[in-house]
N, C-alpha and C. Protein backbone atom coordinates (compact mmCIF):
# COMPACT_ATOMS: atom_id res chain seq x y z
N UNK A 1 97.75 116.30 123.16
CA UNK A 1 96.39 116.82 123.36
C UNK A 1 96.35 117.59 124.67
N UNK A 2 95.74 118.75 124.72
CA UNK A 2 95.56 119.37 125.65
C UNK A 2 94.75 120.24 126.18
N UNK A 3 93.48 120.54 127.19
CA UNK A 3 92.59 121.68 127.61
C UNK A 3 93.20 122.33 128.42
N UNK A 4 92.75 123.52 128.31
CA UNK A 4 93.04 124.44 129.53
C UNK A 4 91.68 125.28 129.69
N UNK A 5 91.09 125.07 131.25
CA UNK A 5 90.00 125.63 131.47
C UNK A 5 90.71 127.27 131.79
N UNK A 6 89.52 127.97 131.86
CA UNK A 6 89.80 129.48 132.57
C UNK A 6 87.99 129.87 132.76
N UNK A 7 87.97 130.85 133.77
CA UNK A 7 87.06 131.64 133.78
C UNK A 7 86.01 131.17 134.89
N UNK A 8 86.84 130.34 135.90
CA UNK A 8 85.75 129.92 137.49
C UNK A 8 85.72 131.32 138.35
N UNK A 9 85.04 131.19 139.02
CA UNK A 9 84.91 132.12 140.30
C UNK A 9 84.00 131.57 141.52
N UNK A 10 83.90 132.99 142.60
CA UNK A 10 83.00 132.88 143.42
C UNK A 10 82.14 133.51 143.25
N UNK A 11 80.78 133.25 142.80
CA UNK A 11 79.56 133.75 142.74
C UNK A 11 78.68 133.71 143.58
N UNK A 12 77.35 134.90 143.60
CA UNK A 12 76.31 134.25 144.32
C UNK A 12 74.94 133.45 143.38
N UNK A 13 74.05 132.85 144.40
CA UNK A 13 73.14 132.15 142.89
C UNK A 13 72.42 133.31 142.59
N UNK A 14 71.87 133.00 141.15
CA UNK A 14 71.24 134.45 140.27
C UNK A 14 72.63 135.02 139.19
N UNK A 15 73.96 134.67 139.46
CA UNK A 15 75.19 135.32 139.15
C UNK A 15 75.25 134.09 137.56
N UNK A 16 75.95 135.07 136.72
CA UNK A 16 76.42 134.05 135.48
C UNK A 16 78.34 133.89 135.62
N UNK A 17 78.42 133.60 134.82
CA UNK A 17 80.30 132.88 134.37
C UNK A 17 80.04 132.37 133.58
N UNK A 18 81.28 133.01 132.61
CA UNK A 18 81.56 132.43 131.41
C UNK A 18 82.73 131.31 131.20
N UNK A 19 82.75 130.60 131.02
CA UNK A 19 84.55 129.49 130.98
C UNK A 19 84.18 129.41 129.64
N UNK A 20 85.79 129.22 129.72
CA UNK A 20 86.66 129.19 128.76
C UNK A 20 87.41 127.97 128.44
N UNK A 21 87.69 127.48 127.69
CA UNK A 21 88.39 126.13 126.73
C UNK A 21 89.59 126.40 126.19
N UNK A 22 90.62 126.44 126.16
CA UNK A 22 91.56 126.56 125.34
C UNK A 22 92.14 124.98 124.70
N UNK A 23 91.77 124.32 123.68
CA UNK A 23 92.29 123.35 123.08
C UNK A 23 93.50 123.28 122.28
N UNK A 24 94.56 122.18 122.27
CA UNK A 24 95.37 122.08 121.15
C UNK A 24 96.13 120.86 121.35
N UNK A 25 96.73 120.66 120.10
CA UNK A 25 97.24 119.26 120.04
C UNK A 25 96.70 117.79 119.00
N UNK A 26 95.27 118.61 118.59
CA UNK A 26 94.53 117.76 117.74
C UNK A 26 94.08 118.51 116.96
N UNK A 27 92.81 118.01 116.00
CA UNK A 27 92.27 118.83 114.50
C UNK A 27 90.73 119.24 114.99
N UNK A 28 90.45 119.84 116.09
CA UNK A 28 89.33 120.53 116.88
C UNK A 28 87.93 120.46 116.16
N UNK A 29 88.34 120.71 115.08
CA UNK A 29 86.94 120.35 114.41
C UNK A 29 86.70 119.15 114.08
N UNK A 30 87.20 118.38 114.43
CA UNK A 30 86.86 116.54 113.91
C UNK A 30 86.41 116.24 115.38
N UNK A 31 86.34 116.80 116.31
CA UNK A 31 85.68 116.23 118.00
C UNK A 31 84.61 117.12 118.40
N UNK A 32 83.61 116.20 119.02
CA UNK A 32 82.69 116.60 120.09
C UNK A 32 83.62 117.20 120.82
N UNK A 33 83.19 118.52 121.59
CA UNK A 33 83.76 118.74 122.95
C UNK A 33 82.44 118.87 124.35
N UNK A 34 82.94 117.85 125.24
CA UNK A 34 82.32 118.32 126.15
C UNK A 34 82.41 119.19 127.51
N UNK A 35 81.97 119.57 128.41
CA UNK A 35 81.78 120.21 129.68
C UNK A 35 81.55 119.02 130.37
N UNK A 36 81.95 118.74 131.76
CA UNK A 36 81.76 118.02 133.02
C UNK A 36 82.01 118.73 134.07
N UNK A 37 81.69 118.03 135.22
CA UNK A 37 81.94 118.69 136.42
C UNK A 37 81.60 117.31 137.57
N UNK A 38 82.23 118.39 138.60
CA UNK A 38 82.36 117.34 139.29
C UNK A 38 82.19 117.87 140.69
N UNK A 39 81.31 117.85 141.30
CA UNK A 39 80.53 118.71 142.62
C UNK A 39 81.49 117.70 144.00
N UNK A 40 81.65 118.56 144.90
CA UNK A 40 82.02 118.00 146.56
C UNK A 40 80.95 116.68 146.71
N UNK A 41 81.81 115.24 146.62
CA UNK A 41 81.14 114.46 147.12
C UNK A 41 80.57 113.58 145.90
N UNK A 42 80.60 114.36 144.94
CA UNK A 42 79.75 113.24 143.52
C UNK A 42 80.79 112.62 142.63
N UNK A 43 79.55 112.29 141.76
CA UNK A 43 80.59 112.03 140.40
C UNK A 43 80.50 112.67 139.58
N UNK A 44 81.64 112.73 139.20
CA UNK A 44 81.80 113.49 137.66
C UNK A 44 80.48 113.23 136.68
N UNK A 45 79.84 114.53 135.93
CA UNK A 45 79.02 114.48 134.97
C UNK A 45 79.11 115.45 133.75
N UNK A 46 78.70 114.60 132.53
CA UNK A 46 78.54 115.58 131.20
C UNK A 46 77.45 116.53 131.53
N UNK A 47 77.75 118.18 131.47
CA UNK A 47 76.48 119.12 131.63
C UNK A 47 76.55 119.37 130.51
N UNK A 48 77.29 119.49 129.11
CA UNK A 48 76.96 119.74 128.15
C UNK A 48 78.04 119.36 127.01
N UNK A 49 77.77 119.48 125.88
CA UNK A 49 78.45 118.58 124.40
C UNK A 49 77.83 119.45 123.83
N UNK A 50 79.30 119.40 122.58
CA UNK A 50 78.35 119.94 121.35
C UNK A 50 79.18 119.52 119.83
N UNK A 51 78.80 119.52 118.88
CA UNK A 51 79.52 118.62 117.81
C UNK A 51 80.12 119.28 117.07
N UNK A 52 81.30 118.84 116.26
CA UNK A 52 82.44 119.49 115.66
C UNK A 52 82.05 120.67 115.26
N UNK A 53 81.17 120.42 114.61
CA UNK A 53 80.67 121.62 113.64
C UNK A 53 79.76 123.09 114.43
N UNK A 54 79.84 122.38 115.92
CA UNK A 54 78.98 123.90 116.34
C UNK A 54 77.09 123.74 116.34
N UNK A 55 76.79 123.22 115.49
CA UNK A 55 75.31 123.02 115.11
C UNK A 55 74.44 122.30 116.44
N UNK A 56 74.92 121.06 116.53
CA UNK A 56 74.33 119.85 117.51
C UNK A 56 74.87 120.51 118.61
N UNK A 57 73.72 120.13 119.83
CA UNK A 57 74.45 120.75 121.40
C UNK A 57 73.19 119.89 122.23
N UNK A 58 73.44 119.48 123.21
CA UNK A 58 73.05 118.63 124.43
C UNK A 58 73.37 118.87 125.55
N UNK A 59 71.92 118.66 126.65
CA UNK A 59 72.70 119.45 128.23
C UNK A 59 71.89 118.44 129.15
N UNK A 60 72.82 118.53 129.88
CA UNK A 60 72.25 117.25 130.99
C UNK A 60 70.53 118.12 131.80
N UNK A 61 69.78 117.70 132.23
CA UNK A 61 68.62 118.03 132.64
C UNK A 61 68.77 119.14 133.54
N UNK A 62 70.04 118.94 134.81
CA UNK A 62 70.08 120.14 135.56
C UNK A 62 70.55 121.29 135.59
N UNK A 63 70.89 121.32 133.68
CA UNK A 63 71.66 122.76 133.38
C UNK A 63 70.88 123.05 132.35
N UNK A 64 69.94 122.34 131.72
CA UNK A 64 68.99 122.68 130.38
C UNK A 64 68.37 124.23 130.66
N UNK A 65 68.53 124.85 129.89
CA UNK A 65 67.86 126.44 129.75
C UNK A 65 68.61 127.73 130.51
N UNK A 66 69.81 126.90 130.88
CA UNK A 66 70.37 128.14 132.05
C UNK A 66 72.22 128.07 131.53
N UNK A 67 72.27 126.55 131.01
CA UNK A 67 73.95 126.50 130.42
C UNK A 67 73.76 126.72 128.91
N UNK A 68 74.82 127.15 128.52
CA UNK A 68 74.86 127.80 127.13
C UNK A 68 76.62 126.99 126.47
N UNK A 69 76.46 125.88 125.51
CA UNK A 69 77.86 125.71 124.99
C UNK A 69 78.12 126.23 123.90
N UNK A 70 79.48 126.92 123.44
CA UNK A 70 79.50 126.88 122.25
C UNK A 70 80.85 126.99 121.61
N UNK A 71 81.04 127.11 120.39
CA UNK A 71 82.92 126.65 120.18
C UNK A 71 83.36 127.44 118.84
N UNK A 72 84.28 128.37 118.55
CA UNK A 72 85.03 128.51 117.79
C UNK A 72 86.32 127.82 117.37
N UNK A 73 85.93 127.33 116.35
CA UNK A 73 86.85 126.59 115.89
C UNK A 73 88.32 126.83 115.34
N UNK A 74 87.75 128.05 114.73
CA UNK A 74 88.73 129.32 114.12
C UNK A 74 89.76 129.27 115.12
N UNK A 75 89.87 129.31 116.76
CA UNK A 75 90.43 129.55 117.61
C UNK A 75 90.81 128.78 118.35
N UNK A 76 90.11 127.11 117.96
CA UNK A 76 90.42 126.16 118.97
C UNK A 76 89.78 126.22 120.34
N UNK A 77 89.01 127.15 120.44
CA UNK A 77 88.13 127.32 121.84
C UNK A 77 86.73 126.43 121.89
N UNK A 78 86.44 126.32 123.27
CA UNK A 78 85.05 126.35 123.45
C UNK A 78 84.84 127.10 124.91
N UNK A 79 83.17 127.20 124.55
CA UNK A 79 82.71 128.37 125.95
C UNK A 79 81.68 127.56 126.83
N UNK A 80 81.54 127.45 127.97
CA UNK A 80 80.69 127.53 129.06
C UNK A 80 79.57 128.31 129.76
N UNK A 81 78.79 129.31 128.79
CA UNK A 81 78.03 130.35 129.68
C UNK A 81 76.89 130.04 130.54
N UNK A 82 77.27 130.30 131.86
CA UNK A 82 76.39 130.02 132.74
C UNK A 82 75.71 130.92 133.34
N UNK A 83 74.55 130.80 133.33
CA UNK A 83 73.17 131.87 133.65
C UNK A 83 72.53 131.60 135.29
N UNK A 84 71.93 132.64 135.65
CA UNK A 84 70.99 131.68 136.63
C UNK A 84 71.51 130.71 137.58
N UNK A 85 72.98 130.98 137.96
CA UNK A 85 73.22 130.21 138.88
C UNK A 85 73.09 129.57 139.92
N UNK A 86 73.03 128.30 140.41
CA UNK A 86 72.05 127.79 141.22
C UNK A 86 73.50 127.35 142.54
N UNK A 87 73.34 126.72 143.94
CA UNK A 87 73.84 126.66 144.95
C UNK A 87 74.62 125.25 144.06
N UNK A 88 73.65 124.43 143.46
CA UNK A 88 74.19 122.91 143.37
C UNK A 88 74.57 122.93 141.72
N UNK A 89 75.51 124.42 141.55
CA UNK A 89 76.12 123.90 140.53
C UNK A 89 77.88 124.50 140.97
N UNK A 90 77.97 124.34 142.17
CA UNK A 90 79.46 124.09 142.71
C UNK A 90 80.10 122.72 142.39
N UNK A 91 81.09 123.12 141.98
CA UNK A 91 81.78 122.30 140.92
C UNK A 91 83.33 122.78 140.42
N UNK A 92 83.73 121.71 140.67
CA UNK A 92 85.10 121.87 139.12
C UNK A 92 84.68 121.59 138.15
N UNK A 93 85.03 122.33 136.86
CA UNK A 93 84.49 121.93 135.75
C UNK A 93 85.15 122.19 134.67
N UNK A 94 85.21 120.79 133.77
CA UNK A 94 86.59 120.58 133.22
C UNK A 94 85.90 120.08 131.34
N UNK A 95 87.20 120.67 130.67
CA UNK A 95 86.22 120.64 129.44
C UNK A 95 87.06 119.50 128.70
N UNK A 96 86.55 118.95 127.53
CA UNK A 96 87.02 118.06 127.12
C UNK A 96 86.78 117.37 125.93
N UNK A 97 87.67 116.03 125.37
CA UNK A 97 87.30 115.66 124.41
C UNK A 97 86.91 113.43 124.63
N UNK A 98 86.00 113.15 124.68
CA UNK A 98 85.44 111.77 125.18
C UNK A 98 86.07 111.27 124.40
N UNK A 99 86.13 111.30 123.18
CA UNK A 99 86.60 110.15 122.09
C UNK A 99 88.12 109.98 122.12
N UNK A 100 88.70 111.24 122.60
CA UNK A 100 90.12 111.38 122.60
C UNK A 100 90.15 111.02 123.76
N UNK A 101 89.80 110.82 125.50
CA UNK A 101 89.60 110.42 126.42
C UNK A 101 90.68 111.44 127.19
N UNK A 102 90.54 113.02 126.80
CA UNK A 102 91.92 113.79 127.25
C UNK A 102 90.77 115.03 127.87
N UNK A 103 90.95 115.36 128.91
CA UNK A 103 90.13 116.73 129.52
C UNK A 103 91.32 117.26 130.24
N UNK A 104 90.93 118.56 130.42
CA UNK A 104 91.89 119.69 131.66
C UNK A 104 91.91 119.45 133.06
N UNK A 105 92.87 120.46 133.34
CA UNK A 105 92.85 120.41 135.20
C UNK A 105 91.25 120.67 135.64
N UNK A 106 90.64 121.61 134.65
CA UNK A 106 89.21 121.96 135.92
C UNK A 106 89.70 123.44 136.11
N UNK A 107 88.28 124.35 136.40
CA UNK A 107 88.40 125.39 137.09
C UNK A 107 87.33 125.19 138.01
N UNK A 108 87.30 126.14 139.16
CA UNK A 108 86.66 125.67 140.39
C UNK A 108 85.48 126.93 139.84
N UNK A 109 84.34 126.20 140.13
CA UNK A 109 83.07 127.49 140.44
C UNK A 109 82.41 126.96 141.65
N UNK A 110 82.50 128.24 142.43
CA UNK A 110 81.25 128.05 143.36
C UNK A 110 80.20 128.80 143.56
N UNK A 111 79.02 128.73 143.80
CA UNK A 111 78.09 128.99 144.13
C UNK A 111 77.91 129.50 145.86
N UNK A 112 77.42 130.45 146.04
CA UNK A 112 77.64 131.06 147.36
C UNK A 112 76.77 131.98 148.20
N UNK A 113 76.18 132.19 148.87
CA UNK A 113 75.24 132.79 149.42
C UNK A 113 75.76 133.52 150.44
């Protein structure tokens, strides 16, 4: 099993980024995949999930209306689009599968003024 994030940078807030998922090693459409992150100083959190099929999607409160998940399956991917970037969404952020208990290295985003 394996993720590979892509697509962090240095932004300012107001700025979007898109990440990227690269999955393989399992049958992609039989798993939730989620997004986490993990800010200087915190803990790791789910900002967003979404279910095999693409349909179902869930976002933690401080990314609701501004994070966007979504997943081709066709390709084994999933996406991260982030809108509206805010200072306190500096973070590594690492994509993954809970049930399989297997996520990536992380790509770094920061937020920057």
């Amino acid at each position: 099993v394996q993720f590979v994030e892509s697509g962090g940078g240095l932004v300012h807030p107001g700025a979007s980024l898109r990440l990227s998922c690269a999955a393989s090693g399992f049958w992609f459409d039989n798993y939730r995949i989620s997004w986490y992150r993990q800010g200087p100083g915190k803990e790791r959190e789910e900002v967003a999930v979404i279910g095999g099929h693409g349909v179902t999607t869930r976002y933690a409160d401080a990314v609701k209306g501004r994070f966007t998940i979504s997943r081709d399956n066709g390709n084994n991917m999933a996406y991260l689009q982030m809108d509206n970037l805010k200072l306190e969404d500096t973070a590594v952020y690492y994509c993954g599968a809970g049930a399989l208990e297997a996520w990536g290295q992380g790509t770094q985003v920061t937020v920057s003024s």
